[in-house]
Protein backbone atom coordinates (compact mmCIF):
# COMPACT_ATOMS: atom_id res chain seq x y z
CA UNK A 1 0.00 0.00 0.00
CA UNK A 2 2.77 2.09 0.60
CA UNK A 3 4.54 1.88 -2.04
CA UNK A 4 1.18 1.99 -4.78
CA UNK A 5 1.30 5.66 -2.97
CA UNK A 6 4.57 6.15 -3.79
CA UNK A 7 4.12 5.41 -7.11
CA UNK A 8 1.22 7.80 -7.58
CA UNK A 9 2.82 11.05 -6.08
CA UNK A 10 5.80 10.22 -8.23
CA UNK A 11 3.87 10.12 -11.36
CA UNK A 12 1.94 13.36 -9.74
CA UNK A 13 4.97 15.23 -9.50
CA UNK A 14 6.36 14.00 -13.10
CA UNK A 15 2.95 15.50 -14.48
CA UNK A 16 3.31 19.07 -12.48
CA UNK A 17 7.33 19.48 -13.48
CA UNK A 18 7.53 21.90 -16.20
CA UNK A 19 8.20 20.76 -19.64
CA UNK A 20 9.21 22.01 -23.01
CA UNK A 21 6.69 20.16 -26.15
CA UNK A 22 7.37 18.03 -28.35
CA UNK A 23 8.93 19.16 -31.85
CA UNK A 24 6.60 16.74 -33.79
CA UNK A 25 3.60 18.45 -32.15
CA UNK A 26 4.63 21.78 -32.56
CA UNK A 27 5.58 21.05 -35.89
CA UNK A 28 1.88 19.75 -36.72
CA UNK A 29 0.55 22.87 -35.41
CA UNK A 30 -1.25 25.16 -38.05
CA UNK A 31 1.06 28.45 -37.67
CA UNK A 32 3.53 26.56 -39.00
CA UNK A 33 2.05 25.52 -42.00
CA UNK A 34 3.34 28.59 -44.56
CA UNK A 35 7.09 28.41 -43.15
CA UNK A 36 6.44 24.93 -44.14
CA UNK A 37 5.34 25.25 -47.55
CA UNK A 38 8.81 27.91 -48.06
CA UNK A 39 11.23 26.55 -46.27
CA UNK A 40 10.58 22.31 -46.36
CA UNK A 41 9.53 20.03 -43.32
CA UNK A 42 13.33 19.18 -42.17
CA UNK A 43 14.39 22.35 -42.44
CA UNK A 44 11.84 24.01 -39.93
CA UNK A 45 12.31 20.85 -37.94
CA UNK A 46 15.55 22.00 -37.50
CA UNK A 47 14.78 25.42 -36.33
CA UNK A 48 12.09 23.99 -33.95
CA UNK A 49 15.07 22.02 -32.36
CA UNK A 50 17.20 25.14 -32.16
CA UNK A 51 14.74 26.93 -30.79
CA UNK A 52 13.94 24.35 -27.95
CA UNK A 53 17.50 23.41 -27.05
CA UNK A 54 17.63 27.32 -26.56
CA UNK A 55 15.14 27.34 -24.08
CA UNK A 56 16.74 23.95 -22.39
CA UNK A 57 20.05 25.07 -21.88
CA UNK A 58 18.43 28.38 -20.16
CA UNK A 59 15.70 26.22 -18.03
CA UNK A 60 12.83 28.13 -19.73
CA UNK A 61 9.73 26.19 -19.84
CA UNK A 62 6.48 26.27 -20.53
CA UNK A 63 4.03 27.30 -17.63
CA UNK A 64 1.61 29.06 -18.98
CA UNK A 65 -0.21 30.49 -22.52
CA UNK A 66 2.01 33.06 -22.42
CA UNK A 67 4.59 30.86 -22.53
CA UNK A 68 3.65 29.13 -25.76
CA UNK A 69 3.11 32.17 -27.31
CA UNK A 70 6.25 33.62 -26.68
CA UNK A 71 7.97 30.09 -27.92
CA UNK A 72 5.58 30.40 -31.08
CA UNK A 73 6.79 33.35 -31.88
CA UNK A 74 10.35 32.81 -31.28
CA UNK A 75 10.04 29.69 -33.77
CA UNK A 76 8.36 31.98 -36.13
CA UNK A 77 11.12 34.16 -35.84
CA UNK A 78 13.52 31.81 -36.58
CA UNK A 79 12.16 30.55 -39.90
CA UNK A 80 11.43 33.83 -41.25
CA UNK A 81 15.41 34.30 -40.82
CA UNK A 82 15.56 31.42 -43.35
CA UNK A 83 13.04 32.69 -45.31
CA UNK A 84 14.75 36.03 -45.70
CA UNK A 85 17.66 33.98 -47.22
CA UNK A 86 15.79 32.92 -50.23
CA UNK A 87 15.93 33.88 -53.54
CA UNK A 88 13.66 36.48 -53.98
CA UNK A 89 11.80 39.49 -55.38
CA UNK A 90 13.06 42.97 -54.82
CA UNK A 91 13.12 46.45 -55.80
CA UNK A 92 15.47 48.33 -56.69
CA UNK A 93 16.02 51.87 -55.58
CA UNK A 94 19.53 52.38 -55.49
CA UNK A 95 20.17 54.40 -58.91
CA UNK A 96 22.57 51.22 -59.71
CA UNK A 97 21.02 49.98 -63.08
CA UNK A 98 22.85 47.10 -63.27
CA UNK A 99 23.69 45.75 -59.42
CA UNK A 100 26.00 43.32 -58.57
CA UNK A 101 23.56 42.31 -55.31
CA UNK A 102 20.66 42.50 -56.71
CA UNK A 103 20.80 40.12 -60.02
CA UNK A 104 22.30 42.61 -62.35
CA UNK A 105 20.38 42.50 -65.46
CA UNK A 106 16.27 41.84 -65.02
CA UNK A 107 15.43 39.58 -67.48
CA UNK A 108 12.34 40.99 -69.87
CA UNK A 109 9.34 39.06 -68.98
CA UNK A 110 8.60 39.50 -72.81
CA UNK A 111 11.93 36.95 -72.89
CA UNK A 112 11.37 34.61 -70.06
CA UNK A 113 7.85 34.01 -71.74
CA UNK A 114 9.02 33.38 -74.88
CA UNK A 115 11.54 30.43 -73.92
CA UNK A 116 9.74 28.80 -71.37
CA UNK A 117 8.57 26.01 -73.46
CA UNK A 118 11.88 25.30 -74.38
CA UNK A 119 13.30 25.05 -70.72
CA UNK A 120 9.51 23.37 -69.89
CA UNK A 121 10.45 20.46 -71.48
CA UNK A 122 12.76 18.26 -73.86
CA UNK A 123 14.71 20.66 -75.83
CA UNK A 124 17.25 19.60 -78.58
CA UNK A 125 20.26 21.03 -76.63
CA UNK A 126 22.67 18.84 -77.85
CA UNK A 127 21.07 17.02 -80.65
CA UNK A 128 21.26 17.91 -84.28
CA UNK A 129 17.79 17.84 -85.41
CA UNK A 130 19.23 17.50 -88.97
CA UNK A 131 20.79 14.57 -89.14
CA UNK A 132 19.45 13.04 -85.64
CA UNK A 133 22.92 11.93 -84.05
CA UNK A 134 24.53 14.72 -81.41
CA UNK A 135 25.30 18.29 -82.19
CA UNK A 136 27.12 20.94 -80.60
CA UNK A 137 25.49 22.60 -77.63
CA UNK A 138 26.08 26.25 -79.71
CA UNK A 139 22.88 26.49 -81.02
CA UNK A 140 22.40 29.58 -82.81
CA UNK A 141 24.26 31.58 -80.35
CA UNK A 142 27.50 31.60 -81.94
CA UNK A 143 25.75 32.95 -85.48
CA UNK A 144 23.87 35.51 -83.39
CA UNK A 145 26.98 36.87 -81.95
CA UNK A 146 28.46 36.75 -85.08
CA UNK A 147 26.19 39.13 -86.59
CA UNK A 148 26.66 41.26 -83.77
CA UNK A 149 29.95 41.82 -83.43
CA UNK A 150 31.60 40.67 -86.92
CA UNK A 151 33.17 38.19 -85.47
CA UNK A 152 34.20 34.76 -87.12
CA UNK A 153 33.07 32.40 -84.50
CA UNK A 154 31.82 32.34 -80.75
CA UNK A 155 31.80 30.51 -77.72
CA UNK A 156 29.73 30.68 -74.28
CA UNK A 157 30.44 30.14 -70.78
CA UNK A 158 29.25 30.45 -67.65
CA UNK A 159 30.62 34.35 -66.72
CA UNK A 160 33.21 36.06 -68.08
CA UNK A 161 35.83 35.38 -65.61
CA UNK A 162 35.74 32.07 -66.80
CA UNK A 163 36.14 33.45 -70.10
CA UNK A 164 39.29 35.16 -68.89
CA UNK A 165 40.83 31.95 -66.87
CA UNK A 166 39.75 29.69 -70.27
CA UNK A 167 41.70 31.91 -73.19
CA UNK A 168 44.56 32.43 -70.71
CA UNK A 169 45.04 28.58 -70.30
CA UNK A 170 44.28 27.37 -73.69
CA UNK A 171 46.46 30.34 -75.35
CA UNK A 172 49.13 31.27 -72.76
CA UNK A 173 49.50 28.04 -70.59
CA UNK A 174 53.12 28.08 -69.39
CA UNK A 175 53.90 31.47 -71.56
CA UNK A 176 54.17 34.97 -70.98
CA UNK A 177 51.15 37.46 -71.14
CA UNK A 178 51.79 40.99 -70.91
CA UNK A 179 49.43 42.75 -69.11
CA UNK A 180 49.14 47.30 -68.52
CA UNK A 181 50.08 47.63 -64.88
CA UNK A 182 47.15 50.06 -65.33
CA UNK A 183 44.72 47.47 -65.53
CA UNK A 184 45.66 44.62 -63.13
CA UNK A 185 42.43 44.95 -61.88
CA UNK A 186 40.23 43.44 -58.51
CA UNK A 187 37.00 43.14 -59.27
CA UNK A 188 33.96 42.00 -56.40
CA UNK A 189 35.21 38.60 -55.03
CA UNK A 190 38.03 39.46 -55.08
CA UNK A 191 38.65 38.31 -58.49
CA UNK A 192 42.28 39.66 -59.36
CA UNK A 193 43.75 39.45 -62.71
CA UNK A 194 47.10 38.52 -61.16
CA UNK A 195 45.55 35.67 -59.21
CA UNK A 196 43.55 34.44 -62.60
CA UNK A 197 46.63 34.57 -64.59
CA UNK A 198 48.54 32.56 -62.15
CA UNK A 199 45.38 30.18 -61.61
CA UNK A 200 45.41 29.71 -65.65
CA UNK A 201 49.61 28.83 -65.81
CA UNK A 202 50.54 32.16 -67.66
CA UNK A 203 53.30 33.98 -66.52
CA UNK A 204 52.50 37.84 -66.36
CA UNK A 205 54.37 40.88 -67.48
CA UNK A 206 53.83 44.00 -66.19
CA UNK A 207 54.49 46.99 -68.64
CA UNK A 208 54.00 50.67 -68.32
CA UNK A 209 52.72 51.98 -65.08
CA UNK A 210 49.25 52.51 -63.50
CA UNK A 211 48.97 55.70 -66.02
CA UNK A 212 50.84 55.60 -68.56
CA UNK A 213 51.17 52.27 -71.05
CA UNK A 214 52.09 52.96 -74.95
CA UNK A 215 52.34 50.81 -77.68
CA UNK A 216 56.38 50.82 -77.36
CA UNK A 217 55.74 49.19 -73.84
CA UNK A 218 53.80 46.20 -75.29
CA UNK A 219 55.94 45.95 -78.44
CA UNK A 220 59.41 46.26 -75.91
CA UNK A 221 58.14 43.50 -73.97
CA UNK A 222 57.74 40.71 -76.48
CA UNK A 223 60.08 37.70 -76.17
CA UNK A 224 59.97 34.71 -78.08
CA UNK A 225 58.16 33.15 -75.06
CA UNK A 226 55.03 35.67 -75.36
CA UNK A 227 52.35 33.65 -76.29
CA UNK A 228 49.58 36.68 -75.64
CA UNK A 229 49.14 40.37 -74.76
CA UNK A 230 45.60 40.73 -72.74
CA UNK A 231 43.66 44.19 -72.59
CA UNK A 232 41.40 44.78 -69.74
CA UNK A 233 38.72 46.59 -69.29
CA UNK A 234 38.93 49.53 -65.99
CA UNK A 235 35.78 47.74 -65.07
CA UNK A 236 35.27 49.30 -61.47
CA UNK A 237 37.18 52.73 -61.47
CA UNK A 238 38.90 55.34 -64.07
CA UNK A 239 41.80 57.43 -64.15
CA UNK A 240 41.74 60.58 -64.98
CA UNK A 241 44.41 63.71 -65.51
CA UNK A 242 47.78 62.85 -66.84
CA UNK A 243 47.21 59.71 -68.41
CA UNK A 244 47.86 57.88 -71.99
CA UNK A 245 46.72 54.51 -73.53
CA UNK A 246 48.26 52.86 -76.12
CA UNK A 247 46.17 52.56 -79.53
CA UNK A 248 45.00 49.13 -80.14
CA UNK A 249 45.47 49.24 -84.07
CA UNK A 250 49.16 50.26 -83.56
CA UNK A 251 49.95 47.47 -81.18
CA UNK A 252 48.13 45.04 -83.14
CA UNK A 253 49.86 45.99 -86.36
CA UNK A 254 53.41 46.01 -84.50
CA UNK A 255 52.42 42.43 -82.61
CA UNK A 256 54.69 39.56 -84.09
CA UNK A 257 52.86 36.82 -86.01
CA UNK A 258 53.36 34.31 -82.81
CA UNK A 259 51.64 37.17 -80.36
CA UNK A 260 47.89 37.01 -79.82
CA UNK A 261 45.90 40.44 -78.42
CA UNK A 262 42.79 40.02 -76.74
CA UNK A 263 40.67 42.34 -74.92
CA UNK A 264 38.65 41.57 -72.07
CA UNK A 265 36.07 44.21 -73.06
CA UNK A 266 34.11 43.32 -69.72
CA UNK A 267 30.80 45.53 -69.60
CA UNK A 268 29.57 43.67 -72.92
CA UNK A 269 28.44 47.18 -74.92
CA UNK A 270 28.20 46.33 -78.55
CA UNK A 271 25.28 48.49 -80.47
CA UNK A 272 24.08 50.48 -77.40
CA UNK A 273 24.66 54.68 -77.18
CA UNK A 274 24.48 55.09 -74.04
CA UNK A 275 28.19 55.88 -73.74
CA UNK A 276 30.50 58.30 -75.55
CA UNK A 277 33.58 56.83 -73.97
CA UNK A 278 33.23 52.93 -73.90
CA UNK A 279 34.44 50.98 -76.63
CA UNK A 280 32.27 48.48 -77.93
CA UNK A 281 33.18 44.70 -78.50
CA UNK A 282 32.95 44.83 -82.33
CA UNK A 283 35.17 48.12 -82.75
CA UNK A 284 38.03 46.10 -80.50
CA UNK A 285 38.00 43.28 -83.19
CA UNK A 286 37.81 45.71 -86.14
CA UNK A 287 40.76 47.26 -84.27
CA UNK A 288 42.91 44.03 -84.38
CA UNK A 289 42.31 42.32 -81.02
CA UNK A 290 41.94 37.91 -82.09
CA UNK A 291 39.24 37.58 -79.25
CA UNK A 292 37.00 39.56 -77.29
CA UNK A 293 35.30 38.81 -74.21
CA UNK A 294 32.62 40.34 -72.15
CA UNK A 295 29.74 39.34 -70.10
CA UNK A 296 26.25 38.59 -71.32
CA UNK A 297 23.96 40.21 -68.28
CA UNK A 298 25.60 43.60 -68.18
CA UNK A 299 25.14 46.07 -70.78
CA UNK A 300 23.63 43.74 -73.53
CA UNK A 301 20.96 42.95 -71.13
CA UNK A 302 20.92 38.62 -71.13
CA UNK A 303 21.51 36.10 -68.28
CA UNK A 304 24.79 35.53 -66.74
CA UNK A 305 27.18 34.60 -68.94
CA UNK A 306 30.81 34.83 -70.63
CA UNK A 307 30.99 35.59 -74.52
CA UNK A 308 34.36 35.43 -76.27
CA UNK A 309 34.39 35.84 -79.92
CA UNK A 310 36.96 36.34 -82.72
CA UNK A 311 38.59 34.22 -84.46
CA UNK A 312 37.10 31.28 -85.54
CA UNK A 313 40.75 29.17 -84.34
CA UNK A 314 41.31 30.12 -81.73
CA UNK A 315 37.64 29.77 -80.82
CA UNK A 316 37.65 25.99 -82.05
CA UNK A 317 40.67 26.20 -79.28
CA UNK A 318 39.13 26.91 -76.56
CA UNK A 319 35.97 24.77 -77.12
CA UNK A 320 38.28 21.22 -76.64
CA UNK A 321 39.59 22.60 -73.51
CA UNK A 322 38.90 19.54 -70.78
CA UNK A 323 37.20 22.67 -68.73
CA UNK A 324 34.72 23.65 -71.03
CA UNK A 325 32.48 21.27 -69.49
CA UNK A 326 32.45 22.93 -66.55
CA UNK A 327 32.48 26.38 -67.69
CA UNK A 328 29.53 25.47 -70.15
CA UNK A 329 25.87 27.12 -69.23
CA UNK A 330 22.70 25.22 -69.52
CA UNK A 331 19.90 25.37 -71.94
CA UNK A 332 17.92 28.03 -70.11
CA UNK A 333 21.18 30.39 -70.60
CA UNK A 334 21.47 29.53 -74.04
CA UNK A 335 17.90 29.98 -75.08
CA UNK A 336 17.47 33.37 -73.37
CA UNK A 337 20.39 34.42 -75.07
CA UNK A 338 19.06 33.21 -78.05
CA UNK A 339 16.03 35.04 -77.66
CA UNK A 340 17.82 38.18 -76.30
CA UNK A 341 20.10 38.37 -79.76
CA UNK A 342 17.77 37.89 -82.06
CA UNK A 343 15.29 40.52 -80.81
CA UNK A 344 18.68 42.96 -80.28
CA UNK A 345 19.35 41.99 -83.64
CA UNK A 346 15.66 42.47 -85.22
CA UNK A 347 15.94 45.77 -83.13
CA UNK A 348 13.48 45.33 -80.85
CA UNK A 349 12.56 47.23 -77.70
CA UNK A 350 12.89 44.21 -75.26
CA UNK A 351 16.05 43.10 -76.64
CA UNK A 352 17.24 46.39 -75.02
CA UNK A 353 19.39 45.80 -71.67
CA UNK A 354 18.27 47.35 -68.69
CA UNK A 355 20.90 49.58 -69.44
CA UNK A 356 19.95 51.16 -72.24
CA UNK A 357 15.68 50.85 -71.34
CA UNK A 358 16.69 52.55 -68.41
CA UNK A 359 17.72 55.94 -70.06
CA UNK A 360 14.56 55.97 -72.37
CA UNK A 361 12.39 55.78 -69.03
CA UNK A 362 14.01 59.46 -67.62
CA UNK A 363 10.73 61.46 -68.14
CA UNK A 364 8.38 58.67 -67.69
CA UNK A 365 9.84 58.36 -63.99
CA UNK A 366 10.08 61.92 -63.13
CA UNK A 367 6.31 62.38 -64.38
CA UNK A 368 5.47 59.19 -62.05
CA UNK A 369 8.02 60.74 -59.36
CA UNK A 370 6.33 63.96 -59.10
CA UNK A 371 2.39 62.40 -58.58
CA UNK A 372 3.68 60.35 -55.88
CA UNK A 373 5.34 63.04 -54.38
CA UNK A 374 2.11 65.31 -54.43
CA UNK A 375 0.32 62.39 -53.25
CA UNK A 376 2.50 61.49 -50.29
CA UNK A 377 2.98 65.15 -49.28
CA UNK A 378 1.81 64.89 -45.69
CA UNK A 379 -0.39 68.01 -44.28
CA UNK A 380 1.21 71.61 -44.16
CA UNK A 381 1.13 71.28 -40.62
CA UNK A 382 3.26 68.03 -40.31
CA UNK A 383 5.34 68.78 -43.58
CA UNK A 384 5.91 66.47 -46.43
CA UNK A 385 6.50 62.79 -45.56
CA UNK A 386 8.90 63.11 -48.74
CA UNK A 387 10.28 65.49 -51.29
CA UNK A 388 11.52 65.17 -54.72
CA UNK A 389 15.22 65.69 -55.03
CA UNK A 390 17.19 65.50 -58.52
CA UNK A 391 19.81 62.86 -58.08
CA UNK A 392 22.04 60.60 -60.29
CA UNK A 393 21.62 56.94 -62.03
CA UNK A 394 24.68 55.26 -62.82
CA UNK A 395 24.59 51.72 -64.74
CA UNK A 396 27.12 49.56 -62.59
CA UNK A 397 27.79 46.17 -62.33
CA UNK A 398 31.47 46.67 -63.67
CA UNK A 399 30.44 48.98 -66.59
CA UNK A 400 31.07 52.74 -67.20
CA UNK A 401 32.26 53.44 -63.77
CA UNK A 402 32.54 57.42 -64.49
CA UNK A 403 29.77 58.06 -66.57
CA UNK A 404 26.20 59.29 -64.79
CA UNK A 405 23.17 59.91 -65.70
CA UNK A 406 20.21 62.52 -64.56
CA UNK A 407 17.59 61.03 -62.52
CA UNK A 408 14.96 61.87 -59.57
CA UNK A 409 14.39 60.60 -56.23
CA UNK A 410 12.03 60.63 -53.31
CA UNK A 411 13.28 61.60 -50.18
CA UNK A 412 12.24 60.11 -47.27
CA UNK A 413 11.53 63.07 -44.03
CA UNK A 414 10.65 60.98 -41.06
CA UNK A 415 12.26 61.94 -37.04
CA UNK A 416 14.33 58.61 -37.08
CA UNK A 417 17.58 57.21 -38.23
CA UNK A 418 18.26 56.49 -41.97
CA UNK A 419 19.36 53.39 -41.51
CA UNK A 420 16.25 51.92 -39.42
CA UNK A 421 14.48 53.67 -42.50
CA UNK A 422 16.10 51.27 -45.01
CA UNK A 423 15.29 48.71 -42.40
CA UNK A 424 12.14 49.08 -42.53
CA UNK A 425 11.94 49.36 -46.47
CA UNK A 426 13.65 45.92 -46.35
CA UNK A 427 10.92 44.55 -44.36
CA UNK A 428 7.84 45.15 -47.28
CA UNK A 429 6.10 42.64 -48.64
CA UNK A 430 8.21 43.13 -51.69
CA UNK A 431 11.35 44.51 -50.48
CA UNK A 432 12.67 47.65 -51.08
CA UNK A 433 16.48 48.38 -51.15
CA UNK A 434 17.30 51.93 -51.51
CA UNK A 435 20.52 54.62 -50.48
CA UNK A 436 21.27 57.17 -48.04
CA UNK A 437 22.66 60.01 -49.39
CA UNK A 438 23.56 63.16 -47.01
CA UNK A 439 21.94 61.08 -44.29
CA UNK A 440 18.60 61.23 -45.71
CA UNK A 441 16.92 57.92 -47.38
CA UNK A 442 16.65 58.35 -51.00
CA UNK A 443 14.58 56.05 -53.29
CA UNK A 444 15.69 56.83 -56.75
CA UNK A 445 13.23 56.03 -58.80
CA UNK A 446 15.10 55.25 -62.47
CA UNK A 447 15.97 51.91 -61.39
CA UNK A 448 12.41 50.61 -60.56
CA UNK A 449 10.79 48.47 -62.94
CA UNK A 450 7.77 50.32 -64.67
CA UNK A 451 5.90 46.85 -63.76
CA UNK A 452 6.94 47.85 -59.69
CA UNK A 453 5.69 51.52 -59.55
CA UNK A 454 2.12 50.64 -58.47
CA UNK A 455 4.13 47.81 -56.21
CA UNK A 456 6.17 50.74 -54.50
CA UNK A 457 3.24 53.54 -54.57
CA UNK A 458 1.53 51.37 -52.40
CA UNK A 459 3.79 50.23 -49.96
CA UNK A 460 4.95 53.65 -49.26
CA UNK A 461 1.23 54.87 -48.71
CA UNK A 462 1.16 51.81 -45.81
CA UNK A 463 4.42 53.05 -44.72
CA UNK A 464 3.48 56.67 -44.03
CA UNK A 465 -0.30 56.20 -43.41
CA UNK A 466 -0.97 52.72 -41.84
CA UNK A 467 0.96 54.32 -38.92
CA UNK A 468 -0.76 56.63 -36.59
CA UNK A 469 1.85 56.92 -34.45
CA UNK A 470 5.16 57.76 -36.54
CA UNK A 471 6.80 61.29 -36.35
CA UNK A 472 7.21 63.18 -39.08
CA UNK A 473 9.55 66.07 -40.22
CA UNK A 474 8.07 69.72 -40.24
């Protein structure tokens, strides 16, 4: 009898001791169900368990409804960290056309429609339809480019630093490449063309200095071991005041036979005007330069990829390199850039590049810029919740880095810190990344998406109105 009472105040006391629950039945409960659907079962398992060994190692438990809320919403938390992390839609506000963070290039939807059959299903990738044994994986790229640029034969890969590293070890391997102390460049990454030359086996030469580089350095510099000299292109920063670059036609006309020249061109401009200074891919081969390589989702405006072109040799070349299978792209690069050429070619307005759209929308975004400012205005007695400022666009990603362009801005007037401000802009449905510029948040308004401007109009009216109690700026 004794010990049946034993028993029972034991198993009393086990049920009053304070407890954390299960995962499995948290995990079944229903405010989990959308981190669920975007994030996977395991993965919110796993913050679940984070979460609870949390608690465990500080002897929190659960005693109450308050409790469980707070746990619920410290799991909730923790997966919309996660979800943060995904791939996702934003807008951009920065005045950076083409940005690095954000995806550089936006691919037309006009585009992406037009090729999703092809990436939907089978596709003849590497099949020649013709004569029903395998084909190259080319496509019609390499014509497309062709036409573009004049060039006698083309190859893709998967970004144009891989273009770089692949000509340098197919064409220099073990040989000398001269290279304009001017442009031993570092680009984000810390891609350096030092580091890629030494990755590739070509031994570098440095000629000129960061200035000054003539013709007469290049030509001084050749040996009988100088397989290649490589151009590249100031993708990041400029130099300006007492400087000199040697002409391309001269040093290609002075090159001995044995001597390759080829330009990394870099921001991938070929028929565009949006630049007085840049040189354009085609005009380099014209020039002299064997190969030319830039990057499809800059300028031109196409998904991320590396295009060399030139001469048809040297391109057969570097196709039997053993790492052009890993430097290849997939069918969905090839068939938007498919897509992209021909409509560039056909002159088209969405086989324009962001780039170039960009500086046709000017007035179109001002006249949009100045309704929502009216609109957004605030009361005289509070002051407006934001003004329109005249600001600058420039087009980034590694292109034209001293070249701007006019553009307009709203400018945020709100009593608290600019950065909580882009905080906050960053925590929209569809997330908003804008600048700071003399400590005031500035959301420049040529790099949003025509397609985004009712998106942003309408966030910012939640933002300032939704609010009663936020401070404003008299």
């Amino acid at each position: 009898m004794a010990a049946s009472q034993a028993s029972q105040a034991s198993q009393v006391k086990q049920q009053s001791r304070p407890r954390l629950p299960q995962v499995g039945q948290i995990l079944e409960s229903p405010f989990l169900e959308q981190a669920i659907s975007r994030l996977s079962r395991p993965i919110v398992t796993d913050a679940i368990r984070r979460v609870i060994d949390g608690y465990r190692k500080q002897r929190r438990f659960i005693t109450s409804d308050e409790d469980m809320q707070q746990l619920q919403n410290d799991i909730l938390s923790s997966c919309r960290s996660l979800i943060r992390t995904r791939q996702t839609r934003v807008i951009n506000a920065t005045g950076t056309v083409i940005h690095t963070n954000l995806g550089r290039s936006p691919i037309s939807p006009e585009l992406w429609d037009a090729v999703s059959e092809v990436n939907t299903g089978y596709s003849n990738l590497e099949i020649s339809l013709a004569k029903g044994k395998r084909g190259e994986r080319k496509g019609l790229v390499n014509h497309l480019v062709n036409a573009l640029t004049g060039s006698e034969d083309a190859v893709v890969v998967n970004n144009n630093a891989a273009s770089v590293w692949l000509l340098l070890n197919e064409l220099a391997a073990g040989k000398e490449v001269i290279v304009s102390r001017g442009e031993q460049i570092q680009i984000g990454g810390g891609f350096r063309i030092p580091d890629i030359m030494r990755m590739a086996g070509a031994k570098m030469v440095e000629v000129g200095t960061s200035n000054i580089t003539t013709a007469d350095d290049y030509i001084d510099a050749v040996t009988e071991d100088t397989a290649l000299v490589l151009m590249v292109h100031k993708s990041n920063f400029a130099v300006r005041g007492f400087t000199e670059t040697a002409d391309m036609k001269e040093v290609a006309r002075r090159l001995p036979e044995h001597v390759l020249l080829a330009v990394d061109q870099g921001s991938g401009l070929v028929t565009e005007t949006i630049s007085k200074e840049e040189i354009p891919a085609d005009r380099y081969l014209r020039q002299g330069a064997h190969l030319v390589c830039f990057s499809g989702d800059k300028i031109i405006g196409g998904p991320q990829a590396g295009i060399i072109c030139g001469r048809k040799d040297l391109v057969k070349k570097l196709e039997k390199n053993p790492m052009m299978r890993a430097f290849r792209p997939g069918r969905v690069v090839y068939s938007l850039l498919e897509e992209l050429l021909v409509r560039k070619l056909n002159s088209e307005d969405c086989g324009r590049g962001i780039a170039e759209r960009s500086q046709l929308n000017l007035e179109a975004n001002r006249q949009w810029a100045e309704r929502e400012a009216a609109e957004l205005g605030g009361s005289p007695e509070q002051g407006n919740y934001v003004s329109l400022v005249e600001d600058q666009l420039i087009i980034g990603g590694g292109t034209l880095p001293d070249e701007y362009y006019p553009s307009w801005s709203l400018e945020i007037n709100l009593n608290k810190a600019a950065n909580q401000i882009l905080d906050e802009l960053r925590e929209m449905p569809v997330p908003v990344v804008a600048v700071i510029r003399n400590d005031k948040v500035r959301i420049n308004l040529a790099t949003i998406l025509p397609e985004d401007r009712d998106v942003v109009a309408g966030q910012l009216r939640n933002y300032f109105f939704a609010k009663e109690s936020q401070e404003y700026v008299k």
